[in-house]
Protein backbone atom coordinates (compact mmCIF):
# COMPACT_ATOMS: atom_id res chain seq x y z
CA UNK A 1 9.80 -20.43 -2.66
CA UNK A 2 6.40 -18.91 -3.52
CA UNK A 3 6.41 -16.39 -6.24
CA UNK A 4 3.39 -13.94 -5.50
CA UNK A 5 2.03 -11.69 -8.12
CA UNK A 6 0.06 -9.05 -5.68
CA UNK A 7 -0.81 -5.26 -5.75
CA UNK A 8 -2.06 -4.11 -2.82
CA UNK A 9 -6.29 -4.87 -2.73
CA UNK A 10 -7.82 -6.40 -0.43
CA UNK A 11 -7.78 -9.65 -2.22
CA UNK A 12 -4.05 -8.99 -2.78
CA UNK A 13 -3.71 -8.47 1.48
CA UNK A 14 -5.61 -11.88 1.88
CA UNK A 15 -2.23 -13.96 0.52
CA UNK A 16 0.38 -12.08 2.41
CA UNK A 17 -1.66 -12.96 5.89
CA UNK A 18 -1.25 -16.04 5.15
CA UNK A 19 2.39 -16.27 4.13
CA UNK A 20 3.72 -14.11 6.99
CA UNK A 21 1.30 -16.59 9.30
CA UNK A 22 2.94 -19.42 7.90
CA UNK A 23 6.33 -18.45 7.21
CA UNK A 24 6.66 -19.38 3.88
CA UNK A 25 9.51 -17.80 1.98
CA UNK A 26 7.72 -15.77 -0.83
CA UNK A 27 9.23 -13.10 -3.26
CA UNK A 28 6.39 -10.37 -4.45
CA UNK A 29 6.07 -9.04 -7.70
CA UNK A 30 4.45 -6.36 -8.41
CA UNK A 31 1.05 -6.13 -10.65
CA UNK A 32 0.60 -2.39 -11.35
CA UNK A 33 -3.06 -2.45 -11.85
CA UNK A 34 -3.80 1.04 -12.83
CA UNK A 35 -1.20 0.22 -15.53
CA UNK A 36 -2.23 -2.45 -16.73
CA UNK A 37 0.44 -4.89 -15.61
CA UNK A 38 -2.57 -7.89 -15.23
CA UNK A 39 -2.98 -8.00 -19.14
CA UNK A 40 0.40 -8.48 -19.83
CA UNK A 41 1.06 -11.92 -21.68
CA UNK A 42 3.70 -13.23 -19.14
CA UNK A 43 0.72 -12.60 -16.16
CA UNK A 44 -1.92 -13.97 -18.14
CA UNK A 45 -0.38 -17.34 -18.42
CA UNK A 46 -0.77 -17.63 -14.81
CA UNK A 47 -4.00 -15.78 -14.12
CA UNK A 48 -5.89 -15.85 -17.52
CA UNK A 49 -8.64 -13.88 -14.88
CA UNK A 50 -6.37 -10.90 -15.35
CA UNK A 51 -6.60 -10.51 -11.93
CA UNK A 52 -4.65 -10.80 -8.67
CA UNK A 53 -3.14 -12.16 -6.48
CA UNK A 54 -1.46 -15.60 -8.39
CA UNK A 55 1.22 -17.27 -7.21
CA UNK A 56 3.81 -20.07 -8.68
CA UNK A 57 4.59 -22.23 -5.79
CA UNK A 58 8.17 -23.07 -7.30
CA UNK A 59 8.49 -26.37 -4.43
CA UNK A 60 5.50 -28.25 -4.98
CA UNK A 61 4.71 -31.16 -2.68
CA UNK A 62 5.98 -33.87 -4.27
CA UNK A 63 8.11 -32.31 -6.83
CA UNK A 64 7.69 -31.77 -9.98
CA UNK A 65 7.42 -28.74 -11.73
CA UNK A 66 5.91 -25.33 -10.60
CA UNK A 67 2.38 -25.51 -9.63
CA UNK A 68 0.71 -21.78 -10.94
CA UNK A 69 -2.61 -20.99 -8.92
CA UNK A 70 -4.99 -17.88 -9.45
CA UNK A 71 -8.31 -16.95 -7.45
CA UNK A 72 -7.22 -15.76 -3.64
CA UNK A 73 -9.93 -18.24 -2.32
CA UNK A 74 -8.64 -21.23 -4.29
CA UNK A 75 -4.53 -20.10 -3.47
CA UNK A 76 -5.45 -19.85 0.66
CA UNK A 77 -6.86 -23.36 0.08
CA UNK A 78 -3.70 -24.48 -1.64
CA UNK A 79 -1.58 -23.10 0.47
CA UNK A 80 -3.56 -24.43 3.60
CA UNK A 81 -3.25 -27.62 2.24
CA UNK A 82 0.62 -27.18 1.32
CA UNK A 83 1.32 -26.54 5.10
CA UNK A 84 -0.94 -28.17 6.59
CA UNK A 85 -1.98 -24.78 8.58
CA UNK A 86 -5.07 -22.72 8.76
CA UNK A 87 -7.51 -25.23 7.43
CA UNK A 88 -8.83 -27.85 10.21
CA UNK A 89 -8.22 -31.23 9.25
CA UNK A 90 -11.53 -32.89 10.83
CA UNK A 91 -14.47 -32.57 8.53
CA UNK A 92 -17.00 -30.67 10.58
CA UNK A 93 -14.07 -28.14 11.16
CA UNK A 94 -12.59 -27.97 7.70
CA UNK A 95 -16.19 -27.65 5.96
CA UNK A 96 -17.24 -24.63 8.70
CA UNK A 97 -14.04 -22.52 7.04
CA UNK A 98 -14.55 -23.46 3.71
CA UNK A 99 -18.40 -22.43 3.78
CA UNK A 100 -17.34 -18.42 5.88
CA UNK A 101 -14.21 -18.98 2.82
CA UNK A 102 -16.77 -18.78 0.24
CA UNK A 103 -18.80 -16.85 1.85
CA UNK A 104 -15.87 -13.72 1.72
CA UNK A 105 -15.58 -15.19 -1.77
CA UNK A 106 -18.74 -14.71 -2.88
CA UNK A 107 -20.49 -12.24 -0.63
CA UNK A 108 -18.68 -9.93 1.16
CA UNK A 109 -15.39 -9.55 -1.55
CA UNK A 110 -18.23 -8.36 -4.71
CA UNK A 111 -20.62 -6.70 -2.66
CA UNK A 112 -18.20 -4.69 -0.59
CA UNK A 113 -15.93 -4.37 -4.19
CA UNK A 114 -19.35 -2.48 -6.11
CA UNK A 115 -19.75 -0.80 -2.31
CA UNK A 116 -16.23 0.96 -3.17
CA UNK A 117 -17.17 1.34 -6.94
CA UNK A 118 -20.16 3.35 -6.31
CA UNK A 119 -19.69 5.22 -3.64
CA UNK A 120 -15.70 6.17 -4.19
CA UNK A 121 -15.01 5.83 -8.00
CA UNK A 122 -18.07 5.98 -10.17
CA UNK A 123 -18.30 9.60 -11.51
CA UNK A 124 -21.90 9.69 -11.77
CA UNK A 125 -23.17 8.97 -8.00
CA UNK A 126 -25.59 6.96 -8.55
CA UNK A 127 -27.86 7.32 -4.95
CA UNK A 128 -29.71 3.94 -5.96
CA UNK A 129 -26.06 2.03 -6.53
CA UNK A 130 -24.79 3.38 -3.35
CA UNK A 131 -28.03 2.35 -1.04
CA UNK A 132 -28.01 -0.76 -2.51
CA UNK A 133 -24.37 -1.66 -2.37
CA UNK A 134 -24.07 0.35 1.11
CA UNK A 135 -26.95 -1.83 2.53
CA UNK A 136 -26.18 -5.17 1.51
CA UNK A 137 -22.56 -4.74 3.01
CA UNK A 138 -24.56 -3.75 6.31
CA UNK A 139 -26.41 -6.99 6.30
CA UNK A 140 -23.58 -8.79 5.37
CA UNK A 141 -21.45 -7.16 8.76
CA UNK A 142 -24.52 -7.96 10.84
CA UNK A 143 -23.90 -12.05 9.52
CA UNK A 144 -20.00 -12.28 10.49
CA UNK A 145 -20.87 -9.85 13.62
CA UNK A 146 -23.79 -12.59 14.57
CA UNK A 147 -21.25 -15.48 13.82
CA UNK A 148 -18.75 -14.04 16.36
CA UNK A 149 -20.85 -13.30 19.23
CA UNK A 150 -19.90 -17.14 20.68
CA UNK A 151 -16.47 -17.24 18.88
CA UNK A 152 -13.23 -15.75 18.82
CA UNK A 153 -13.04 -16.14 15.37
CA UNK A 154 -15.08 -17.19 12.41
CA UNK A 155 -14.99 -20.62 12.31
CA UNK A 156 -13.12 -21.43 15.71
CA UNK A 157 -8.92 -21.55 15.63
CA UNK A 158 -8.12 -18.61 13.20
CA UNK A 159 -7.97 -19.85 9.56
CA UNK A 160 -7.87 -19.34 6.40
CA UNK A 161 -11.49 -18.09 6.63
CA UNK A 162 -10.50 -14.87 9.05
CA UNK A 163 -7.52 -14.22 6.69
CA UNK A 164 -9.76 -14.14 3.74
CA UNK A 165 -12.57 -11.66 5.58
CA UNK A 166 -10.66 -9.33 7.38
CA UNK A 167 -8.67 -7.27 4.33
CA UNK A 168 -12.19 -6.58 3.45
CA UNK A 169 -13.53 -5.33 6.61
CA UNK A 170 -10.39 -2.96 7.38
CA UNK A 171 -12.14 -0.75 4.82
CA UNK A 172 -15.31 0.07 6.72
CA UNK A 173 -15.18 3.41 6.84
CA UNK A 174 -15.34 3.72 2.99
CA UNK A 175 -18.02 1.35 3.11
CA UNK A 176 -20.13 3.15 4.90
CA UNK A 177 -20.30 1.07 7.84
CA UNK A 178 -19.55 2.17 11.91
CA UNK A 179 -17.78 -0.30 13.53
CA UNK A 180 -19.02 0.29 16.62
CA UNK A 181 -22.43 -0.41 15.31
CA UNK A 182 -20.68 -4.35 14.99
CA UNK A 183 -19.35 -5.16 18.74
CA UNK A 184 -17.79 -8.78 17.79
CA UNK A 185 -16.95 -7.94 14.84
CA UNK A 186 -14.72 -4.53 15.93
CA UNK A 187 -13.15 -7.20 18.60
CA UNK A 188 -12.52 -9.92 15.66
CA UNK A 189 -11.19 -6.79 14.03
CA UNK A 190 -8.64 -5.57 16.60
CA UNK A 191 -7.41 -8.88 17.27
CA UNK A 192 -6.53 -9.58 13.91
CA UNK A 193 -4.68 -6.20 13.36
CA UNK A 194 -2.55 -7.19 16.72
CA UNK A 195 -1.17 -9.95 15.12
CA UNK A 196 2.25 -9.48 14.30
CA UNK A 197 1.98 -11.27 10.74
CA UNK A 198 -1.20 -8.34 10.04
CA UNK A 199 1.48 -6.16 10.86
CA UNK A 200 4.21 -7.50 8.76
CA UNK A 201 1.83 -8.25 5.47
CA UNK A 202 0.58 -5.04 5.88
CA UNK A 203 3.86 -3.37 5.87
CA UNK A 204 5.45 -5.16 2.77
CA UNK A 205 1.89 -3.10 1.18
CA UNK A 206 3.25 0.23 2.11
CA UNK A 207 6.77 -0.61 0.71
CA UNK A 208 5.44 -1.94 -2.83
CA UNK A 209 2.31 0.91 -3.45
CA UNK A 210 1.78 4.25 -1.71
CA UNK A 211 0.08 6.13 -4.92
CA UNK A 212 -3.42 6.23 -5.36
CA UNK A 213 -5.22 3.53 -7.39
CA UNK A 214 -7.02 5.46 -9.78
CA UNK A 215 -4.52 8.64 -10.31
CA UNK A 216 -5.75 9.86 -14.28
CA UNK A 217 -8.22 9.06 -17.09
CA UNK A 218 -5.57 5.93 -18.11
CA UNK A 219 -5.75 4.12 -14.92
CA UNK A 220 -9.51 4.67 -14.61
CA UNK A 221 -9.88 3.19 -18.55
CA UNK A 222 -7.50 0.06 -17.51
CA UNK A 223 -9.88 -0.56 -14.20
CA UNK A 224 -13.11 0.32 -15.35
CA UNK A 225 -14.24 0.14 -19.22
CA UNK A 226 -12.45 -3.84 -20.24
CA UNK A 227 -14.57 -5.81 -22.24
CA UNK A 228 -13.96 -8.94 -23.90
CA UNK A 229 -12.08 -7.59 -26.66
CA UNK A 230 -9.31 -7.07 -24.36
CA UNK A 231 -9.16 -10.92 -23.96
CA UNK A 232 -6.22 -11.74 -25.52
């Protein structure tokens, strides 16, 4: 049994694909985020980040006693490996997902992330943070819409590397972005979404959050103005 400690982000979405893909048993538990549930002590232990998604896989191969993971790129690789799915085993395949993996990681996820920040949140609008946020998630759609012109999807069978890309790209309209500006990447898109485990991870979001993220000046203090002196 996986334990997942989620709220419902894009990062969050990424871990759901890939347990309703797999079929892993999993039990969610909730990590209010405009409450503060990631700085509580019992959370931190597992994701000293103090940020989701974790997860405790409680059935480890090879026994032993519960392996904790944080980071969504590093738990899709874990759980790739765990199963054996998602993640091609030959090495030109495997490193192809694990460069577009960290790609989402470190691209797409932050720049899209300060894309939302800016241009949704932020209560001064700042017109030079929204070009430049707004713009680099253009270029960055016009890279995964170039890599899928040949492809079905990112790096071949669908992977961990789709799973990780597309709760980010669902978004688009509050990114600025026109999908039909992005013709591979609207039929990467639509594929995904037809997938009855998109539909399923999807759904167990509507059944855990259906509030607004940032809903008063608490939830907007807990998100936005942590320092180091709330390192604990």
């Amino acid at each position: 049994m996986i334990d997942l400690y989620y709220w419902t982000t894009p990062n969050g979405h990424k871990i759901t694909l890939f347990l309703e893909e797999a079929g892993l048993p999993y039990t969610i538990h909730p990590v209010n985020l405009s409450r503060g549930d990631q700085f509580k002590r019992d959370f931190l232990a597992i994701s000293p980040n103090n940020r989701i998604p974790a997860i405790v896989d409680n059935d480890p191969g090879g026994g032993g006693a519960p392996v904790p993971v944080f980071e969504s790129g590093a738990i899709l690789v874990y759980l790739a490996e765990k199963t054996g799915k998602f993640l091609h085993q030959d090495l030109r395949g495997r490193i192809e997902v694990l460069e577009w993996l960290f790609w989402q990681v470190g691209g797409l996820g932050p720049m899209a992330g300060q894309n939302h920040h800016f241009k949704q949140y932020a209560r001064e609008k700042l017109s030079y943070a929204i070009e430049r946020y707004v713009n680099e998630t253009n270029r960055l759609y016009g890279i995964l819409n170039k890599r899928l012109a040949n492809r079905a999807f990112v790096a071949g069978d669908y992977s961990i590397a789709d799973m990780a890309a597309y709760p980010w790209i669902v978004p688009h309209e509050n990114q600025g972005q026109k999908l039909d500006d992005f013709l591979h990447l609207k039929r990467w898109l639509e594929a995904i979404e037809a997938r009855p485990a998109t539909r399923r991870a999807y759904a167990r979001a509507e059944e855990i959050n259906t509030a607004p993220i940032i809903s008063d000046e608490e939830s907007r203090k807990i998100l936005f103005l942590q320092t180091a002196a709330n390192v604990k």
